[in-house]
N, C-alpha and C. Protein backbone atom coordinates (compact mmCIF):
# COMPACT_ATOMS: atom_id res chain seq x y z
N UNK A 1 74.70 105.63 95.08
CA UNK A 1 75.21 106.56 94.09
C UNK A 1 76.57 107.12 94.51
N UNK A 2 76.78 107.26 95.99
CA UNK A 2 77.92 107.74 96.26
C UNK A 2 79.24 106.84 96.05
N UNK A 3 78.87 105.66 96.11
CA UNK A 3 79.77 104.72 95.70
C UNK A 3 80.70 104.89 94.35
N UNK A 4 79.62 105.08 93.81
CA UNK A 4 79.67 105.51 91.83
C UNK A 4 80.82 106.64 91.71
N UNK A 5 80.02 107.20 92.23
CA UNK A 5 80.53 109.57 92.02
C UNK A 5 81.84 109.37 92.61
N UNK A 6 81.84 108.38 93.51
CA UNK A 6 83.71 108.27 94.20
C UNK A 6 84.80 107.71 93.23
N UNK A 7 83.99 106.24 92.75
CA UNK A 7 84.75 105.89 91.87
C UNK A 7 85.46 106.48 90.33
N UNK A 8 84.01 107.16 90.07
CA UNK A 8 84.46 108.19 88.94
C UNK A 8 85.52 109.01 89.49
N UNK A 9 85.69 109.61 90.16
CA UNK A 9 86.46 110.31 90.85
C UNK A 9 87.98 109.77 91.24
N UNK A 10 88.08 108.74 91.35
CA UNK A 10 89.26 107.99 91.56
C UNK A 10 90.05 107.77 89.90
N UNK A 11 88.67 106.98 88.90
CA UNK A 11 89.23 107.07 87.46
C UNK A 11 89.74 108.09 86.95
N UNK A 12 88.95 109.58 87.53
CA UNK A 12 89.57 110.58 86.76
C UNK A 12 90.96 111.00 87.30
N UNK A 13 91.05 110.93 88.83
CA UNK A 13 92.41 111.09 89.32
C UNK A 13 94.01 110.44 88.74
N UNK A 14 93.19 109.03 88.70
CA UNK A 14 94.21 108.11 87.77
C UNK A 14 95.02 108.53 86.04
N UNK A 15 93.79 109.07 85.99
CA UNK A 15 93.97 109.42 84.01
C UNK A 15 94.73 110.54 84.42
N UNK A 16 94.47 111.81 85.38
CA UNK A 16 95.20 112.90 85.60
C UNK A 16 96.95 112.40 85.81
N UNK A 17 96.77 111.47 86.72
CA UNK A 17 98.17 110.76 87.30
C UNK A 17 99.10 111.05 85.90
N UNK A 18 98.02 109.38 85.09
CA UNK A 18 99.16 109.03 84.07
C UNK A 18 99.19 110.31 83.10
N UNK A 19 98.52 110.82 82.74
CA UNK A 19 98.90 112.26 81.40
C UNK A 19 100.11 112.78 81.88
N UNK A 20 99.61 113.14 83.67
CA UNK A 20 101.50 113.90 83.85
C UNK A 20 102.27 113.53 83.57
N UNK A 21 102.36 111.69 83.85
CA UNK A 21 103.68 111.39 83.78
C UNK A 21 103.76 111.00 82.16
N UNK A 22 102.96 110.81 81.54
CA UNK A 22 103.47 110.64 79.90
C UNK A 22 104.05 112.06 79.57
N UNK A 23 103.18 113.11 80.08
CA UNK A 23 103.76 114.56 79.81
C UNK A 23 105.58 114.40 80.21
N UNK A 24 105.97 114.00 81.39
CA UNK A 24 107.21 114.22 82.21
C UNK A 24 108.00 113.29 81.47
N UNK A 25 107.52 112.11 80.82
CA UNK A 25 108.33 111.09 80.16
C UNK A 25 108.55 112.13 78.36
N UNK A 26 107.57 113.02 78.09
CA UNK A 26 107.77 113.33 77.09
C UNK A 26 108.71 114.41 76.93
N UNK A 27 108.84 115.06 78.11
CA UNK A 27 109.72 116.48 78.96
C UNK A 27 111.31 116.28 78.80
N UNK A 28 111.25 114.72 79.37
CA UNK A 28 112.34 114.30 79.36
C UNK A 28 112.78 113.50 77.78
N UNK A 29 112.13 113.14 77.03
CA UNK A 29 112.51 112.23 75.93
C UNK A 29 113.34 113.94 74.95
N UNK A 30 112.63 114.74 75.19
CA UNK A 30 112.74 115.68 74.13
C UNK A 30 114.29 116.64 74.67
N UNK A 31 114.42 116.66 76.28
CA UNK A 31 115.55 116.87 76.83
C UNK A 31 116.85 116.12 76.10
N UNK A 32 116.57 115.02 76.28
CA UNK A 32 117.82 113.85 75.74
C UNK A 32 117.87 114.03 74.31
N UNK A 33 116.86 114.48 73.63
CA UNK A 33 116.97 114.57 72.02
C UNK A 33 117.94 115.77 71.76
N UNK A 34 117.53 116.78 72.72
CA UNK A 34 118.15 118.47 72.52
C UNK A 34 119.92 117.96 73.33
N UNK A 35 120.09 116.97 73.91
CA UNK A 35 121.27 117.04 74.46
C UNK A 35 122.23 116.08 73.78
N UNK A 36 121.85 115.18 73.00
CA UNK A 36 122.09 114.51 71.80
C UNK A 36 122.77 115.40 70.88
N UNK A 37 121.70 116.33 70.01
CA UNK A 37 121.80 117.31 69.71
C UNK A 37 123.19 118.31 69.58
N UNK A 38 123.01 118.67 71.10
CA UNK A 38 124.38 119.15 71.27
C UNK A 38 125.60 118.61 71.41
N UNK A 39 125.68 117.78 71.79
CA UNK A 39 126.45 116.45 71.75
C UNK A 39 127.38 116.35 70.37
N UNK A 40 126.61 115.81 69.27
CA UNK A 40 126.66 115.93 68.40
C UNK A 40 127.43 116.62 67.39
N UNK A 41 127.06 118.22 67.97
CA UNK A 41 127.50 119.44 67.32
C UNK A 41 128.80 119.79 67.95
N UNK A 42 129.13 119.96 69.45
CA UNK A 42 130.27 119.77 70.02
C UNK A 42 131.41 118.45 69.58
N UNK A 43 131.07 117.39 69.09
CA UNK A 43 132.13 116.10 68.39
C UNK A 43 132.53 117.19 67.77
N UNK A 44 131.80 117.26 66.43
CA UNK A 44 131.66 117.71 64.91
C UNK A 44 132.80 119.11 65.21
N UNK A 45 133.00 119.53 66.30
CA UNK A 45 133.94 120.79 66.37
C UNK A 45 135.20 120.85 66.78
N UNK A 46 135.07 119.49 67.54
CA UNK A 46 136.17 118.86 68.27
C UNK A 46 136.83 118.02 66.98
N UNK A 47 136.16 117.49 66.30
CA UNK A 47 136.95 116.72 65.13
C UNK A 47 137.71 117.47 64.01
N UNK A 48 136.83 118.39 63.88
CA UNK A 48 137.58 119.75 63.31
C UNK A 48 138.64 120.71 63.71
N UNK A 49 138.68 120.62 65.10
CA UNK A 49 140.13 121.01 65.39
C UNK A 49 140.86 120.19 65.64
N UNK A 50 140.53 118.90 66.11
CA UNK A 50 142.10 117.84 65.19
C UNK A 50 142.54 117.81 64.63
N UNK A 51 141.87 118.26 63.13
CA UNK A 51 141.95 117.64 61.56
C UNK A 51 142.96 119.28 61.65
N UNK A 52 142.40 120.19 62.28
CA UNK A 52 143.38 122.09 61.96
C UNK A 52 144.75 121.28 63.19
N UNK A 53 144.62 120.92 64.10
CA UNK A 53 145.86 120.32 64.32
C UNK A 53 146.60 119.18 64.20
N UNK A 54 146.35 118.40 63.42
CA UNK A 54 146.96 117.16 62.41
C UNK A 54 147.79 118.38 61.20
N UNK A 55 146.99 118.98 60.41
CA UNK A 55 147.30 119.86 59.52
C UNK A 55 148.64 120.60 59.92
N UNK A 56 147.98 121.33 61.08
CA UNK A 56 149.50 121.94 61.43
C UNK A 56 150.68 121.38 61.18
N UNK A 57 150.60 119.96 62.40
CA UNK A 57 151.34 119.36 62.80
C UNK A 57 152.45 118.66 61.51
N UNK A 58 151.69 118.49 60.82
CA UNK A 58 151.81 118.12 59.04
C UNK A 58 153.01 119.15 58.32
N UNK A 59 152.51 120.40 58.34
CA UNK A 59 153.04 121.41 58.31
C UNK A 59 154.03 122.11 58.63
N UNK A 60 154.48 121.52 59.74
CA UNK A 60 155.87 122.12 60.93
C UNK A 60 156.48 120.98 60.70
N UNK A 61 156.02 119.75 60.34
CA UNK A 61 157.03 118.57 60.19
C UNK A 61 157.76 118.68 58.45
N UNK A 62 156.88 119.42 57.54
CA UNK A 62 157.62 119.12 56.40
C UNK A 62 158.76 120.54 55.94
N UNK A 63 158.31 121.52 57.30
CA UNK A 63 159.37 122.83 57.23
C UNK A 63 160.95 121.99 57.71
């Protein structure tokens, strides 16, 4: 029986293993989504002050 009660014991260790690391793979998937994210939103602000300095630039050239 002790053979058994060990092995159970090893299966459950294993299942504990992998949950963490699906947890840590999921920790991280959702990291890269939120940094994407920002990513994203930082272009989108940066492209917008090109377009306000293209404009300018537009502007001082036809004075």
């Amino acid at each position: 029986m002790k053979p058994f009660t060990d092995r159970l014991q090893d299966i459950a260790q294993s299942m504990k293993d992998s949950s963490q690391r699906i947890e840590r793979l999921f920790d991280s998937q959702n990291t890269l989504r939120e940094d994407f994210i920002t990513s994203r939103s930082e272009h989108k602000v940066i492209n917008e002050r090109l377009d306000n300095v293209e404009d300018d630039v537009r502007e001082l050239k036809s004075k």
